[in-house]
N, C-alpha and C. Protein backbone atom coordinates (compact mmCIF):
# COMPACT_ATOMS: atom_id res chain seq x y z
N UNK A 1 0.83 -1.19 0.00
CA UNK A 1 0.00 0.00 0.00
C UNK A 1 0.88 1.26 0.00
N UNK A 2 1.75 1.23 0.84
CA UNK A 2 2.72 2.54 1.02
C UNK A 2 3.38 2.71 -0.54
N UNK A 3 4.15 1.85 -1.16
CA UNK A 3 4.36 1.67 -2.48
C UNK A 3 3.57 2.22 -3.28
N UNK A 4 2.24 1.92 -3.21
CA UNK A 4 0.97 2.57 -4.23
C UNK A 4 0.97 4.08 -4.36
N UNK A 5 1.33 4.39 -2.70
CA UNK A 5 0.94 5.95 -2.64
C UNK A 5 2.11 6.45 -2.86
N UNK A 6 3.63 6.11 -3.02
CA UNK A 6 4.16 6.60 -3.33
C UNK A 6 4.18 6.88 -4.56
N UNK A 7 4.04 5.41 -5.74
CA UNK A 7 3.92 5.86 -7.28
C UNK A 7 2.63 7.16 -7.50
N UNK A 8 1.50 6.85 -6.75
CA UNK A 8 0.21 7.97 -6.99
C UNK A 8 0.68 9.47 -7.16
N UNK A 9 1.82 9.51 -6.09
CA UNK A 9 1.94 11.41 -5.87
C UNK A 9 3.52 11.60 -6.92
N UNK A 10 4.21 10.62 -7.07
CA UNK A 10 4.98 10.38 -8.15
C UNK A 10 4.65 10.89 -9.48
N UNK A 11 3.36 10.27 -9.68
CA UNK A 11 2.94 10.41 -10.88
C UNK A 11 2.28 11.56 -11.21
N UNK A 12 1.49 12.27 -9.69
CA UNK A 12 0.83 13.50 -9.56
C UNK A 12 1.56 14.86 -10.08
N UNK A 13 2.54 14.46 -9.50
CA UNK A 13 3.77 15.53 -9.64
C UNK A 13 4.68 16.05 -10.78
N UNK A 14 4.74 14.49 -11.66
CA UNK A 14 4.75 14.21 -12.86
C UNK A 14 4.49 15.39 -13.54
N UNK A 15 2.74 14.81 -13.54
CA UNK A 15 1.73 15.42 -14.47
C UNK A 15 1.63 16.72 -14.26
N UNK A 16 1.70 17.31 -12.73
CA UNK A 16 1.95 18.69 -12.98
C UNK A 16 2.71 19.39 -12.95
N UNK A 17 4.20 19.00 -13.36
CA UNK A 17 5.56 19.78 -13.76
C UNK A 17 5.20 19.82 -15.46
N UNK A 18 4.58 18.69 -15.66
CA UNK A 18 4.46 18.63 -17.25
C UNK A 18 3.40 19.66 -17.69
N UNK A 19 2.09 19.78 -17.32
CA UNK A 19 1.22 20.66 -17.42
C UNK A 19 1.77 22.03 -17.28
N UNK A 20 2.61 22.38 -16.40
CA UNK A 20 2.93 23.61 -15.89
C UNK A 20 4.35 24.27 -17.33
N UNK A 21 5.49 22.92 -17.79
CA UNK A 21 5.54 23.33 -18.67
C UNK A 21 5.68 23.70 -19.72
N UNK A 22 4.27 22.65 -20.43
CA UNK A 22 3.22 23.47 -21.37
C UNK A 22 2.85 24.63 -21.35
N UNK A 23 2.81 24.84 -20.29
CA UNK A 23 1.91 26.72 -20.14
C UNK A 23 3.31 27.82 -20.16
N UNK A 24 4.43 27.59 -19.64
CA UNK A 24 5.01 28.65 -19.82
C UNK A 24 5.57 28.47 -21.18
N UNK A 25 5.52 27.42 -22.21
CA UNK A 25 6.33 27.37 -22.97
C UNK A 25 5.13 28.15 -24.55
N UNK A 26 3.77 27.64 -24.54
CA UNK A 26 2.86 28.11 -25.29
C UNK A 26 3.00 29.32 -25.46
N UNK A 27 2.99 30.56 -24.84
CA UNK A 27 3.02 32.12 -24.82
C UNK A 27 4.56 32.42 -25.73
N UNK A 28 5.74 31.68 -25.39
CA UNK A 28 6.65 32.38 -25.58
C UNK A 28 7.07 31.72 -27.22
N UNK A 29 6.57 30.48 -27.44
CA UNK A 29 5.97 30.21 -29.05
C UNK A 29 5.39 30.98 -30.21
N UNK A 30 4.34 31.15 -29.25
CA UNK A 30 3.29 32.46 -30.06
C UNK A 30 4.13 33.36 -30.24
N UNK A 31 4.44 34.15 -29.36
CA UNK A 31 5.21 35.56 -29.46
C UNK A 31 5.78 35.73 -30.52
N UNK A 32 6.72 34.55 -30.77
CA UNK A 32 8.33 34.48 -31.85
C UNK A 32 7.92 34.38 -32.63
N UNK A 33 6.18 33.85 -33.07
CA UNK A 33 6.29 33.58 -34.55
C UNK A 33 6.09 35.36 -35.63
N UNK A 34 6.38 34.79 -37.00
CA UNK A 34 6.06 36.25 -37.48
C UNK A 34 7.56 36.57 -37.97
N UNK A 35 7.32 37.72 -38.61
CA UNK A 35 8.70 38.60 -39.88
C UNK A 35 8.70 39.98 -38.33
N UNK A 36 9.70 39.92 -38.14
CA UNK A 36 10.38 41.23 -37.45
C UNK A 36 11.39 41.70 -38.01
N UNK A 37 10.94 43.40 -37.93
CA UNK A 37 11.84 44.49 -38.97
C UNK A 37 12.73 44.85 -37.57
N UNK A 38 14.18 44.94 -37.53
CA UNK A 38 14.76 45.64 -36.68
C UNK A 38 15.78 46.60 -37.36
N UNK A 39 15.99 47.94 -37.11
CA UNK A 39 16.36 48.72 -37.75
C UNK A 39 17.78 49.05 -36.94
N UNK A 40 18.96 49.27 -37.39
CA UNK A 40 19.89 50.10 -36.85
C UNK A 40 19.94 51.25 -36.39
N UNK A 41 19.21 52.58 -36.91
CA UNK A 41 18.88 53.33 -36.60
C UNK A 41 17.07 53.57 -37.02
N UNK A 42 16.42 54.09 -35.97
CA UNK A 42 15.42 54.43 -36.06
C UNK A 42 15.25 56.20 -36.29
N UNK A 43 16.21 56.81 -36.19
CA UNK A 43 15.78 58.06 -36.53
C UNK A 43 17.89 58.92 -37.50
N UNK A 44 17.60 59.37 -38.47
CA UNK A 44 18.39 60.42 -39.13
C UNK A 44 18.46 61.47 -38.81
N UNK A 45 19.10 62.27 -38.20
CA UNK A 45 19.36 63.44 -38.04
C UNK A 45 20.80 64.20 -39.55
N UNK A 46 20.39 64.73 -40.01
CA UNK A 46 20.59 65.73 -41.54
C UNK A 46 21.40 66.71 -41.04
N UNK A 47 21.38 67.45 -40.09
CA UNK A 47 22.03 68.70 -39.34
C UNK A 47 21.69 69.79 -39.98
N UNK A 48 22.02 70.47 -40.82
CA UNK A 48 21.73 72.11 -41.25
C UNK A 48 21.62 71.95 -42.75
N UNK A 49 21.04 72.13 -43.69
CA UNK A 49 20.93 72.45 -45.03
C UNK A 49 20.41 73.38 -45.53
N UNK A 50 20.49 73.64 -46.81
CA UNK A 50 19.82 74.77 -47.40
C UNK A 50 18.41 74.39 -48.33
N UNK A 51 17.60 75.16 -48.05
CA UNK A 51 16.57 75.19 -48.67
C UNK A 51 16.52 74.95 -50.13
N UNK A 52 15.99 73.74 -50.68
CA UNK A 52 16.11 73.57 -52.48
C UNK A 52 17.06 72.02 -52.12
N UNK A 53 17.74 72.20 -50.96
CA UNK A 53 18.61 70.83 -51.47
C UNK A 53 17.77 69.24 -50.82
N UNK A 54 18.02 68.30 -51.51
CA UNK A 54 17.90 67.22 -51.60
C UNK A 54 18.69 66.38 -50.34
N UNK A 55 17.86 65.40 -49.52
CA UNK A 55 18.94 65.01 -48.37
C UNK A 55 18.41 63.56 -49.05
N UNK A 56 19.14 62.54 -48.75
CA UNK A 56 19.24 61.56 -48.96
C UNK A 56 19.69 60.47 -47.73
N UNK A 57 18.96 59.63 -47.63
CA UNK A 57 19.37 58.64 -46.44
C UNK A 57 18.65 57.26 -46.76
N UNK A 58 19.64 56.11 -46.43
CA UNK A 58 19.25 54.59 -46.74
C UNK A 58 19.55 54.06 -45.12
N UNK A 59 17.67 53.29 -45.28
CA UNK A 59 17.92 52.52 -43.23
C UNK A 59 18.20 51.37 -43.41
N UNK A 60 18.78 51.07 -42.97
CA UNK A 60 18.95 49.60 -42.90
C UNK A 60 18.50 48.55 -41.61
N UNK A 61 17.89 47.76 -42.21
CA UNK A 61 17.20 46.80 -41.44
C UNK A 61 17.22 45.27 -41.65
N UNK A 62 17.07 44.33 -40.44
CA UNK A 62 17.42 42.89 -40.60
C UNK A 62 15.84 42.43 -40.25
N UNK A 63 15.67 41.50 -40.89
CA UNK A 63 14.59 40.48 -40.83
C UNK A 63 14.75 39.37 -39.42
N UNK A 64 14.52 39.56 -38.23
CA UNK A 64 14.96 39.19 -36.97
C UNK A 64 14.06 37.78 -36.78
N UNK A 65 12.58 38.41 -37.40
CA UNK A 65 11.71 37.60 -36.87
C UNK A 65 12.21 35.38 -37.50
N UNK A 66 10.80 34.85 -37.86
CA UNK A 66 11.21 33.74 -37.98
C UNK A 66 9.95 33.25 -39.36
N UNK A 67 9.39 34.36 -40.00
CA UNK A 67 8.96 33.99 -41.60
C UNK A 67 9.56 35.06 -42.14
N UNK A 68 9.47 34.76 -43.60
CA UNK A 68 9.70 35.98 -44.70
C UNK A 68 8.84 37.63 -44.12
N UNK A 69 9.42 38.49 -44.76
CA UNK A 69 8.82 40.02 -43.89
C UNK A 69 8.29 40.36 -45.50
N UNK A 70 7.17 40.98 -45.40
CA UNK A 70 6.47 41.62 -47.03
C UNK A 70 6.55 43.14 -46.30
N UNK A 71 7.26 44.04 -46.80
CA UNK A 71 6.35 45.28 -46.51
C UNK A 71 5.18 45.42 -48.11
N UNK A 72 4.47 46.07 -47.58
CA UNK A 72 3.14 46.44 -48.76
C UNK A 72 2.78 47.89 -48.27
N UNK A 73 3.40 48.81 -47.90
CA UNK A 73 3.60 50.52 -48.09
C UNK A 73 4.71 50.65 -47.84
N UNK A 74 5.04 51.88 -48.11
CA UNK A 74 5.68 52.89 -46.94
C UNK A 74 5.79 54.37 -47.61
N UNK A 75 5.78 55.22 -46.59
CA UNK A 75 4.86 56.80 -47.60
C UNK A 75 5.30 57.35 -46.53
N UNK A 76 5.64 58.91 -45.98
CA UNK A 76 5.36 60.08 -45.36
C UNK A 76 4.21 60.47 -45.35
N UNK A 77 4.06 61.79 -45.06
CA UNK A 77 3.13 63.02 -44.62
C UNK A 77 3.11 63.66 -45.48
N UNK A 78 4.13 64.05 -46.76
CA UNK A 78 4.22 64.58 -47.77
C UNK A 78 4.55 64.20 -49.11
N UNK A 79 4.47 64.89 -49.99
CA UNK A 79 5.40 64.23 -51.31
C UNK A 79 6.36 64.84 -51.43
N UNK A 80 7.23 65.31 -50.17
CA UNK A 80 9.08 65.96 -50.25
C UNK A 80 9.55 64.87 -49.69
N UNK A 81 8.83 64.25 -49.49
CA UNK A 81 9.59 62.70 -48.58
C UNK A 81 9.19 61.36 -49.53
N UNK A 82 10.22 60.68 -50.21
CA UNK A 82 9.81 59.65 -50.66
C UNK A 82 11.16 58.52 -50.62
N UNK A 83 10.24 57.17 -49.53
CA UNK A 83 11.01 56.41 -49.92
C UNK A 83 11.04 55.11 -50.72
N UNK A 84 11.85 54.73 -51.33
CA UNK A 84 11.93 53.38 -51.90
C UNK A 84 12.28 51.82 -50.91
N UNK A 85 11.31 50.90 -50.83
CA UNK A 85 10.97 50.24 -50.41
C UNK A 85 11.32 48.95 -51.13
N UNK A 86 12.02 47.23 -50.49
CA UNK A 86 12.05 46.68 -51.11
C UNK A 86 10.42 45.54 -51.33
N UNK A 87 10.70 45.02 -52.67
CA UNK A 87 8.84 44.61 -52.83
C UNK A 87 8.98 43.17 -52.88
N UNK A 88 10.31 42.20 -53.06
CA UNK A 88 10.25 41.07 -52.75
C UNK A 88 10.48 40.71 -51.18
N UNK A 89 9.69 39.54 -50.94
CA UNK A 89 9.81 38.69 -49.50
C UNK A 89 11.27 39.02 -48.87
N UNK A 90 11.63 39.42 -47.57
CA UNK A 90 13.36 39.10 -47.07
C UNK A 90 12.76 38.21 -45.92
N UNK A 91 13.68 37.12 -46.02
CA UNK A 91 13.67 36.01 -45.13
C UNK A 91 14.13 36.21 -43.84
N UNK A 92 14.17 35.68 -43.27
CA UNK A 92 14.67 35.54 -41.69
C UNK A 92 16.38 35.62 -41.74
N UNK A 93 16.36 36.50 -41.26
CA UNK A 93 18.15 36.75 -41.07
C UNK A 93 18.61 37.79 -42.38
N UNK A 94 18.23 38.01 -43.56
CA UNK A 94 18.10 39.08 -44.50
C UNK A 94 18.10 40.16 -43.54
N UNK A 95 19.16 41.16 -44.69
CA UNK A 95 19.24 42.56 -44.25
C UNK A 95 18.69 43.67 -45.60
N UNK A 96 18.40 43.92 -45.53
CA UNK A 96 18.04 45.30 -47.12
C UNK A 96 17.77 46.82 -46.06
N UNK A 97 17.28 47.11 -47.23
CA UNK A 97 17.81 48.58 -47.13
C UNK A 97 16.17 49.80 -47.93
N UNK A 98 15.86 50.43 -47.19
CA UNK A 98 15.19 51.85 -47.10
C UNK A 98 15.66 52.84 -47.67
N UNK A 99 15.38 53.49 -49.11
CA UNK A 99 16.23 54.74 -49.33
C UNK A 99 15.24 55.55 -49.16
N UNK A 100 15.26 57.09 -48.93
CA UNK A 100 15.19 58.14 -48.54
C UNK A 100 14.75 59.01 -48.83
N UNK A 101 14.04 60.02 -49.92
CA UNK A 101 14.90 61.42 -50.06
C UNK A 101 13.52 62.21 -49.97
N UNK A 102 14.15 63.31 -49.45
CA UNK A 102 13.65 64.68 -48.88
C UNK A 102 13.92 65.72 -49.74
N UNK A 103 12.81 66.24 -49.92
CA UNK A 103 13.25 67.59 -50.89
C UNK A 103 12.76 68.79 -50.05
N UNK A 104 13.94 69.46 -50.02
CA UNK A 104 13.41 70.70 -48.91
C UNK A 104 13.63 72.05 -49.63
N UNK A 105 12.95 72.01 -51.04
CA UNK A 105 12.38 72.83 -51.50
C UNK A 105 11.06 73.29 -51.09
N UNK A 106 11.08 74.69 -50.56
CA UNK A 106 9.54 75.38 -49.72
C UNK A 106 9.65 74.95 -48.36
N UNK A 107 10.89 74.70 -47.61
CA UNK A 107 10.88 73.68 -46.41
C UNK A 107 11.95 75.29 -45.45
N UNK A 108 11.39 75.51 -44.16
CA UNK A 108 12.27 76.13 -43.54
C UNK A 108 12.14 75.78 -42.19
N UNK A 109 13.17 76.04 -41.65
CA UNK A 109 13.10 75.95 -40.18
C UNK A 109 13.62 74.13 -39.66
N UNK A 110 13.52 73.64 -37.92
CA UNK A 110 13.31 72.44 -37.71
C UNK A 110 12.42 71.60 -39.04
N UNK A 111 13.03 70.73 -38.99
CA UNK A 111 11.99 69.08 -40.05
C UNK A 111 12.22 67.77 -39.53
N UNK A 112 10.86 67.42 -39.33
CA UNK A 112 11.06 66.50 -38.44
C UNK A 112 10.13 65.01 -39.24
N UNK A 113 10.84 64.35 -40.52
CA UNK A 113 9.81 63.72 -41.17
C UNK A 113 9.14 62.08 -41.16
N UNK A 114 8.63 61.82 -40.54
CA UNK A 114 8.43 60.43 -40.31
C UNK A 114 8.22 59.46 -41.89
N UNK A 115 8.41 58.12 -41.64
CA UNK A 115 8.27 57.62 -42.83
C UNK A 115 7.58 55.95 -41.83
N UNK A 116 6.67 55.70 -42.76
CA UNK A 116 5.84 54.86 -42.04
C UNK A 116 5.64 53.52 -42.99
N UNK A 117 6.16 52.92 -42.20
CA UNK A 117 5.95 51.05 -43.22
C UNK A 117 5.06 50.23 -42.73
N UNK A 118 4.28 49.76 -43.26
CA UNK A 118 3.54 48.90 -43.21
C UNK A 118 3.99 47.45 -43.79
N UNK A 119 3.81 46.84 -43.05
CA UNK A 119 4.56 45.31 -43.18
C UNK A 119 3.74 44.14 -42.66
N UNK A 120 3.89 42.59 -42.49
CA UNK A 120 3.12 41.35 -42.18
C UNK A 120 3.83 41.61 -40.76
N UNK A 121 3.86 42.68 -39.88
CA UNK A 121 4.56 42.54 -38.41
C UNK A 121 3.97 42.78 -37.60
N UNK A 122 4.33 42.40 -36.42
CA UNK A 122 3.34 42.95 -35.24
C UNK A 122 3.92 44.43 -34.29
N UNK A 123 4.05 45.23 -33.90
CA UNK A 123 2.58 46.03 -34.96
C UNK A 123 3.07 46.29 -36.47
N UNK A 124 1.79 46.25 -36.73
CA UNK A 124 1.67 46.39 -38.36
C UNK A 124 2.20 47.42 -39.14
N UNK A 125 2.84 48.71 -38.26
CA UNK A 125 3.46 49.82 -38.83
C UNK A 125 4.57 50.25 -38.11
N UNK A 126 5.92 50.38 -38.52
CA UNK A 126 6.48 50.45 -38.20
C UNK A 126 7.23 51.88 -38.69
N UNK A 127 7.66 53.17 -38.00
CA UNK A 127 8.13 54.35 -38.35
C UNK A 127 9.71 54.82 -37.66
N UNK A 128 10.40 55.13 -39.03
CA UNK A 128 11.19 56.12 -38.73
C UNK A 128 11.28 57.31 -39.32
N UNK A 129 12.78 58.28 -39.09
CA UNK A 129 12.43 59.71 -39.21
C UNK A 129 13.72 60.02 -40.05
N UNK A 130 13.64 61.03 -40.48
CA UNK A 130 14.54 62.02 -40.80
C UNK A 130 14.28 63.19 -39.88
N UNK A 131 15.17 64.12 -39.71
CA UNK A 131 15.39 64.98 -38.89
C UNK A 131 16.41 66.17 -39.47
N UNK A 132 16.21 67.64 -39.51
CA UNK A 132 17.17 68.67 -39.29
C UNK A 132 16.52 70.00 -39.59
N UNK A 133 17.57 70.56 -39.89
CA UNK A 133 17.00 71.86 -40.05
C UNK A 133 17.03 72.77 -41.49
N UNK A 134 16.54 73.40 -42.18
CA UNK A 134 16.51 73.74 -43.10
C UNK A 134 16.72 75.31 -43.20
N UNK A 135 17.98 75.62 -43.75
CA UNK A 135 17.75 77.36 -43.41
C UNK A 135 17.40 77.74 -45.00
N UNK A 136 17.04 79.30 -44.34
CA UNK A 136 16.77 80.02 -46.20
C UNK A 136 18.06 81.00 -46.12
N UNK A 137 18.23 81.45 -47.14
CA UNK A 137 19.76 81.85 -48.05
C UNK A 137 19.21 83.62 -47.08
């Protein structure tokens, strides 16, 4: 009998180290799945330019997550900001590249320009910036 009850709570104990972990391991599964954009820099700073000129900047970013990453936008606030976006799949561990450009023609003062991607990620939009200042002549 003593034998019995020992295998019983044996087995009890078992079952709930095993149950227990299932549960911490489910959440941290979920999480990982998915295309993650991680960027080197999230924001450009330009420093001082002149009004009329053209700034140019390429972001670079790695595919962290653990499927292929699609972006399907990416746009500003304006049409002095346009960037080029790549349109095939980057896989997991892929790096590419964001180009840039700002036209700060009619532009004075602080500029502070966000650029916003939309991608298969969680969250679904992901933004960085350009940044500086624009003087007039």
């Amino acid at each position: 009998m003593k034998n019995l009850t020992l295998l019983l709570i044996a087995l009890l104990v078992g079952i709930q180290s095993f149950a227990q972990g299932a549960k911490t391991e489910s959440p941290a599964i979920v999480a990982a799945d998915g295309a993650v954009m991680t960027f080197t820099e999230k924001t450009f700073e330009y420093g001082k330019v002149k009004q009329g000129d053209v700034v140019e900047h390429t972001f670079t970013f790695e595919n962290t997550g653990n499927a292929p990453l699609l972006i399907t936008n990416a746009k500003s606030t304006c049409g002095c900001t346009v960037p080029i976006y790549p349109k095939s799949p980057i896989l997991p561990g892929e790096t590419e590249e964001i180009k840039v450009r700002f036209n700060t023609k009619g532009k004075q003062g602080k500029q502070k320009k966000p650029i916003m991607i939309e991608a298969n990620t969680t969250p679904k939009t992901t933004v960085v910036y350009i940044e500086g200042e624009v003087e007039t002549e």
